[in-house]
Protein backbone atom coordinates (compact mmCIF):
# COMPACT_ATOMS: atom_id res chain seq x y z
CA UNK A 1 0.00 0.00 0.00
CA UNK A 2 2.65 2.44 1.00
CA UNK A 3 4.56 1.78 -2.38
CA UNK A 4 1.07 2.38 -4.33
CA UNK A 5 1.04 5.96 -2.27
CA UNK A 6 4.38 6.93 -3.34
CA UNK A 7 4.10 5.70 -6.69
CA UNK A 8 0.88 7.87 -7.13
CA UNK A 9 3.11 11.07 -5.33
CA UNK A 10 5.68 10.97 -7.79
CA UNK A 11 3.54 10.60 -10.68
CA UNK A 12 1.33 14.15 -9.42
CA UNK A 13 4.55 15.63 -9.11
CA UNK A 14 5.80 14.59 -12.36
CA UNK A 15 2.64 15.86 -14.20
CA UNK A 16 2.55 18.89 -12.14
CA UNK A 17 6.78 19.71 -13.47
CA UNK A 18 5.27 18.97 -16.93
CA UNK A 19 2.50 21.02 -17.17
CA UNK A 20 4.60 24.39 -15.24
CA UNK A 21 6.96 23.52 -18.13
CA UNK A 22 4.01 23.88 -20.93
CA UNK A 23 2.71 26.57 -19.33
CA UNK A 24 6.18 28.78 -19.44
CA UNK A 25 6.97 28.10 -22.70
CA UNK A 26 3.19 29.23 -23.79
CA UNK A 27 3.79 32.30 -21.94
CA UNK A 28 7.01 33.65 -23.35
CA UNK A 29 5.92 32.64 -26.78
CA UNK A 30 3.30 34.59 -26.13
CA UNK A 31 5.17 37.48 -24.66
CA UNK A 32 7.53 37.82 -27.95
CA UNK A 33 4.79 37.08 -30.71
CA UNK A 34 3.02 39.86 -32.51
CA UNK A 35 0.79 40.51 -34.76
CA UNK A 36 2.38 41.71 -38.33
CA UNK A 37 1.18 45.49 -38.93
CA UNK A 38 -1.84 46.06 -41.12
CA UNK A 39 -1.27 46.20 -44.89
CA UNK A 40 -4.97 46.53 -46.00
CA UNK A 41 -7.88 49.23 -45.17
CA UNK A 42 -10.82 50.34 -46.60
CA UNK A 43 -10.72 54.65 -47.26
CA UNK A 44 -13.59 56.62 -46.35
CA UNK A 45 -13.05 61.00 -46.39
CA UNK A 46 -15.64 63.41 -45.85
CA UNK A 47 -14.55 66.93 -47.54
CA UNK A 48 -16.07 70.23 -47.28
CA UNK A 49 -15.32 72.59 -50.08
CA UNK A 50 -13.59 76.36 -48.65
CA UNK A 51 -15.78 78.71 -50.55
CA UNK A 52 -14.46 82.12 -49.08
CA UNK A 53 -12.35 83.65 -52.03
CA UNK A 54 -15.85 82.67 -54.78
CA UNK A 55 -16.82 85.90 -56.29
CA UNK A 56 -20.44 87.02 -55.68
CA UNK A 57 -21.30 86.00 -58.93
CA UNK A 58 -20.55 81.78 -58.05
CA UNK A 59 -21.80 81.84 -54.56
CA UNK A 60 -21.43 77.98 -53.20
CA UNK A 61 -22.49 76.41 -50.01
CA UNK A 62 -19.70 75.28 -48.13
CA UNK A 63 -21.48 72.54 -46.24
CA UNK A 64 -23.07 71.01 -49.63
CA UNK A 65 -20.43 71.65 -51.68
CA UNK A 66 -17.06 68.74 -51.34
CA UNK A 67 -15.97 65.00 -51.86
CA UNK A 68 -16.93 62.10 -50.68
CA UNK A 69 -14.70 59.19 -51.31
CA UNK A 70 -14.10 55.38 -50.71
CA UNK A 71 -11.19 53.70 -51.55
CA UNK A 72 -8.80 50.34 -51.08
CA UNK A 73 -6.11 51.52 -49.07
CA UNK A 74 -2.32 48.91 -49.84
CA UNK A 75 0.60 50.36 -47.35
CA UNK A 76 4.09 49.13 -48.51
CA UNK A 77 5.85 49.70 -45.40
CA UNK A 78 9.57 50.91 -45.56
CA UNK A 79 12.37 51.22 -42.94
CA UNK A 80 10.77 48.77 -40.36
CA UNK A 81 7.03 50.35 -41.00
CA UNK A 82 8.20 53.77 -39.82
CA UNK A 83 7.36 55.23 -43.32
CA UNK A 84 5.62 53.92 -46.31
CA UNK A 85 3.71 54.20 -49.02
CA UNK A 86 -0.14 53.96 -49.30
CA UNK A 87 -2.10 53.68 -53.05
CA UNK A 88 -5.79 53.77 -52.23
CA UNK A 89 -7.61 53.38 -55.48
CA UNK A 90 -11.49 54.10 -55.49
CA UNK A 91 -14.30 56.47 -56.13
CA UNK A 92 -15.27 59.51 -55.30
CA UNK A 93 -18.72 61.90 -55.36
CA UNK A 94 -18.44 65.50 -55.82
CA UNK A 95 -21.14 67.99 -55.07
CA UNK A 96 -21.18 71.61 -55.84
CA UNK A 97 -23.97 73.55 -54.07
CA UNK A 98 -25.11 76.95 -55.32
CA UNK A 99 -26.90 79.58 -53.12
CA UNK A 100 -29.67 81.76 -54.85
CA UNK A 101 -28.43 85.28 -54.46
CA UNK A 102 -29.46 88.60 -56.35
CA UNK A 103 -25.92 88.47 -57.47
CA UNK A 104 -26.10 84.93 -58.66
CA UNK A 105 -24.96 84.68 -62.89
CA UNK A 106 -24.05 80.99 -62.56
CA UNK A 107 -24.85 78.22 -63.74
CA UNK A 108 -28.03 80.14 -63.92
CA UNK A 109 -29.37 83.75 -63.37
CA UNK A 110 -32.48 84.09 -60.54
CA UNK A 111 -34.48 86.78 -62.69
CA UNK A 112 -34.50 84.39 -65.95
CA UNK A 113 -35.86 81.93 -64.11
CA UNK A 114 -39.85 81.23 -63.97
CA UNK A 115 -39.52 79.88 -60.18
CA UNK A 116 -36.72 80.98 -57.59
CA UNK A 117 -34.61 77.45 -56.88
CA UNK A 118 -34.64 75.82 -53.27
CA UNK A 119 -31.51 73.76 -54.65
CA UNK A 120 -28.88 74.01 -57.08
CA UNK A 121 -26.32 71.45 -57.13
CA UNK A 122 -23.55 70.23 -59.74
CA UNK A 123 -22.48 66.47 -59.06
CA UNK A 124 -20.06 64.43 -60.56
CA UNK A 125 -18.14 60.61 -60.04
CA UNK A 126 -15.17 59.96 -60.43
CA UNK A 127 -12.49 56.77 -60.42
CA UNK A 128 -9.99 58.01 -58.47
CA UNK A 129 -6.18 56.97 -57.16
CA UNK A 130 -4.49 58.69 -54.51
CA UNK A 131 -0.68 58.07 -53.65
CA UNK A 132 0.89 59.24 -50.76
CA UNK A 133 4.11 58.29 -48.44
CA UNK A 134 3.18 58.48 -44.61
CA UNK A 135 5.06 58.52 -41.45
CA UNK A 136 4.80 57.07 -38.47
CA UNK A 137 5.50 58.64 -35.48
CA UNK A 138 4.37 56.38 -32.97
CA UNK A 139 3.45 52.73 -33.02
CA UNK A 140 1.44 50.19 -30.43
CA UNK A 141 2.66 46.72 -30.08
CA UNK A 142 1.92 44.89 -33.55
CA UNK A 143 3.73 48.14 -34.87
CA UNK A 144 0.89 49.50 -36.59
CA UNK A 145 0.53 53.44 -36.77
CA UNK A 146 -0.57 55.83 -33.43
CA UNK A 147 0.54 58.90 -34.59
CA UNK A 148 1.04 59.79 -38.12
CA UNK A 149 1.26 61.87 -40.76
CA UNK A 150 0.92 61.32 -44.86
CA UNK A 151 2.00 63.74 -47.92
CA UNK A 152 0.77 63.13 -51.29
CA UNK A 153 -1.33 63.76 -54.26
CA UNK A 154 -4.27 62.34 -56.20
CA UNK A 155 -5.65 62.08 -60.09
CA UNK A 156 -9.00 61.20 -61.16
CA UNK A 157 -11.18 60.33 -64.57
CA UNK A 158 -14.87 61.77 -64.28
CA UNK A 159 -17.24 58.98 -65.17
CA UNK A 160 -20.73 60.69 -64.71
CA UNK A 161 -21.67 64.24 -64.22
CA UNK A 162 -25.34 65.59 -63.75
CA UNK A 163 -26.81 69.24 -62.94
CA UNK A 164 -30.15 69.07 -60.54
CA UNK A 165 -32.52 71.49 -59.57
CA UNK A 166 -35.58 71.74 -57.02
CA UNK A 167 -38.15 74.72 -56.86
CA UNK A 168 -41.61 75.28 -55.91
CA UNK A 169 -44.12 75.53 -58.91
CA UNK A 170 -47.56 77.79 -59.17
CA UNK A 171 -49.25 75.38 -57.18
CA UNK A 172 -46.69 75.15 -54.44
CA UNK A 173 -45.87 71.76 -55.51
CA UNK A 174 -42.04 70.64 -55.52
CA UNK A 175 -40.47 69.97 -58.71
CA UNK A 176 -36.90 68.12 -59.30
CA UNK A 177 -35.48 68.51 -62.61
CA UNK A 178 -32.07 66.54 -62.89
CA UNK A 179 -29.60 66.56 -66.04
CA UNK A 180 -27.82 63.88 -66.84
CA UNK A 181 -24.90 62.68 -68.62
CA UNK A 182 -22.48 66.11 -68.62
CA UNK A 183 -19.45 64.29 -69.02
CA UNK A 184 -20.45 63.68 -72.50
CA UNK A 185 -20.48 67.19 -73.62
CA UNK A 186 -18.05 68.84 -75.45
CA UNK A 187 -16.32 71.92 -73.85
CA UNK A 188 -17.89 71.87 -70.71
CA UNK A 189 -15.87 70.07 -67.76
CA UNK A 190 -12.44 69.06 -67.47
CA UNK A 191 -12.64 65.29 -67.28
CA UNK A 192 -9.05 64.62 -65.61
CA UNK A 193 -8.54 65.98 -62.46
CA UNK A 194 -5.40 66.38 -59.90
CA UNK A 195 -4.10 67.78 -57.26
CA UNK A 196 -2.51 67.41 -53.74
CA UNK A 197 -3.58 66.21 -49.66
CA UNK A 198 -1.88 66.05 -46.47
CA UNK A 199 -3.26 64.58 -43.34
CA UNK A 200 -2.41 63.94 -40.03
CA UNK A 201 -4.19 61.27 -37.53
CA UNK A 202 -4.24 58.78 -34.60
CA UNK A 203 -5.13 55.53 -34.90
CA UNK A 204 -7.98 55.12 -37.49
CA UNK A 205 -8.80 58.67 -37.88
CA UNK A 206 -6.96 61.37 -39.63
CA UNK A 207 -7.70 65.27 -40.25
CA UNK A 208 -7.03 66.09 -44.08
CA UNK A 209 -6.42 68.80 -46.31
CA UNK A 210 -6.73 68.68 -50.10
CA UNK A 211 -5.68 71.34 -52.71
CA UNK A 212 -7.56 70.22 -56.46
CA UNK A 213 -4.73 71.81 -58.95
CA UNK A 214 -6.82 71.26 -62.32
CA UNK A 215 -10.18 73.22 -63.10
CA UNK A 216 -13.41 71.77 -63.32
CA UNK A 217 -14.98 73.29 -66.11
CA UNK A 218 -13.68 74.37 -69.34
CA UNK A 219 -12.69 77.78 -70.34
CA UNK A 220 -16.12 78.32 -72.45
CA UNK A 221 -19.40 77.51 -71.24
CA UNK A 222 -21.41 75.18 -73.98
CA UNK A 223 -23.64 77.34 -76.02
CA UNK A 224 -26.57 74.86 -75.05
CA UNK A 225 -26.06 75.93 -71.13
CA UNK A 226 -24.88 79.51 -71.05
CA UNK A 227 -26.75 81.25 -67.80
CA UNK A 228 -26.81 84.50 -70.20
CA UNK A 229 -27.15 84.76 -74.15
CA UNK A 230 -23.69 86.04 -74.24
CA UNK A 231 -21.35 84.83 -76.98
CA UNK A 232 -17.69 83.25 -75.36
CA UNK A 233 -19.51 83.12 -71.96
CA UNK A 234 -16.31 81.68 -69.38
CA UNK A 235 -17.05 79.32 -66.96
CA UNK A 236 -15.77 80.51 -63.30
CA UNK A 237 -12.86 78.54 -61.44
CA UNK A 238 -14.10 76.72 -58.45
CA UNK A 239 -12.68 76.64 -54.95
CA UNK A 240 -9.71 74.71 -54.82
CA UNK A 241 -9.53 73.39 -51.67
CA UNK A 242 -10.91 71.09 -48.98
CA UNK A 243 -10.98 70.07 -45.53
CA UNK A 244 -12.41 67.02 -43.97
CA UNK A 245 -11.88 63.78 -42.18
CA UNK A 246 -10.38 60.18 -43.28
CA UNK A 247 -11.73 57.41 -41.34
CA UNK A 248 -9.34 53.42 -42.26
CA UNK A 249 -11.48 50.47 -40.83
């Protein structure tokens, strides 16, 4: 009996060694593995169009005029992941708002109009690919970004464009009228656009900055869709530049 007692002892004491062993060598494998640093995220910004140097003659809505835009974001990290480069290919949808002033001469003029507009809006899509190198300033433990900041510039090829309109008839009913198909007209918008962004962020979310370098109509307005009956009529430049928010899930 007292041989069966020890012979049970040694064997608890055995399996007790073993599994302290396991146990340790789980734990610092643990302690020294990581997670690799994210390669892959979808894009989402939110701009707002800075509409403070349009003459009275273009007056836009900030808050309904800018870009939204979803993209595929690939990093290529460089120099252990504390810089890289990310090419985020995807769309965007740009709106251009119009308020109805007295001053107003385009894309229409308020005293040729039968009804005074309750919205006037330009839109456009547009298959976009930004590139841009980023830096990393801080890192958490599977060395993807905390703190960070990313330089770089964009171009895009407009695939739709559309003009659309809302007013109030004679009996006070609301009427949309929508245009579509823009890009297809000659002389009327650029179709290739370009131009620059920086933003800065933490974690997931990032404060941008974007600065369109092309135009986004052409020189001449089309003769069809001149605001006035005025031979050579020039489109206006629009506000250049943008502000917003990029959110990477």
């Amino acid at each position: 009996m007292k041989a069966i007692l020890l012979t049970l002892l040694a064997g608890i004491l055995c399996s007790g060694s073993l599994l302290h062993a396991q146990d340790s060598t789980a734990t610092e494998g643990s302690s020294l593995s990581t997670d690799p640093p994210q390669t892959f995220s979808l894009v989402f910004n939110r701009g707002f169009m800075l509409t403070g140097g349009q003459p009275d003659s273009v007056p836009l809505n900030g808050t309904g005029s800018g870009t939204y835009f979803v993209g595929a974001g690939l990093k290529f990290p460089l120099a252990q992941n504390k810089l890289g480069l990310r090419v985020a290919p995807g769309v965007s949808f740009s709106h251009i708002t119009y308020e109805q002033t007295n001053l107003k001469a385009f894309p229409s003029v308020p005293d040729s109009l039968a009804f005074p507009l309750t919205m006037e809006r330009h839109s456009s899509t547009w298959a976009e690919l930004p590139v841009g190198f980023y830096m990393n300033f801080t890192r958490d433990e599977d060395d993807d970004p905390l703190f960070f900041a990313e330089l770089g510039g964009y171009v895009g090829y407009m695939l739709a464009g559309n003009y659309k309109i809302r007013y109030n008839n004679a009996e006070n009913l609301r009427v949309r009228e929508k245009l579509q198909d823009l890009h297809k007209i000659e002389s009327e918008w650029v179709r290739l656009r370009y131009g620059l962004y920086a933003r800065v962020g933490y974690k997931w979310a990032a404060l941008f900055i974007s600065y369109r370098l092309s135009e986004v109509f052409d020189e001449f307005t089309n003769p069809t869709y001149r605001p006035k009956a005025v031979e050579g009529f020039r489109n206006p430049p629009i506000a250049p530049m943008e502000i917003g928010i990029s959110v990477f899930l």
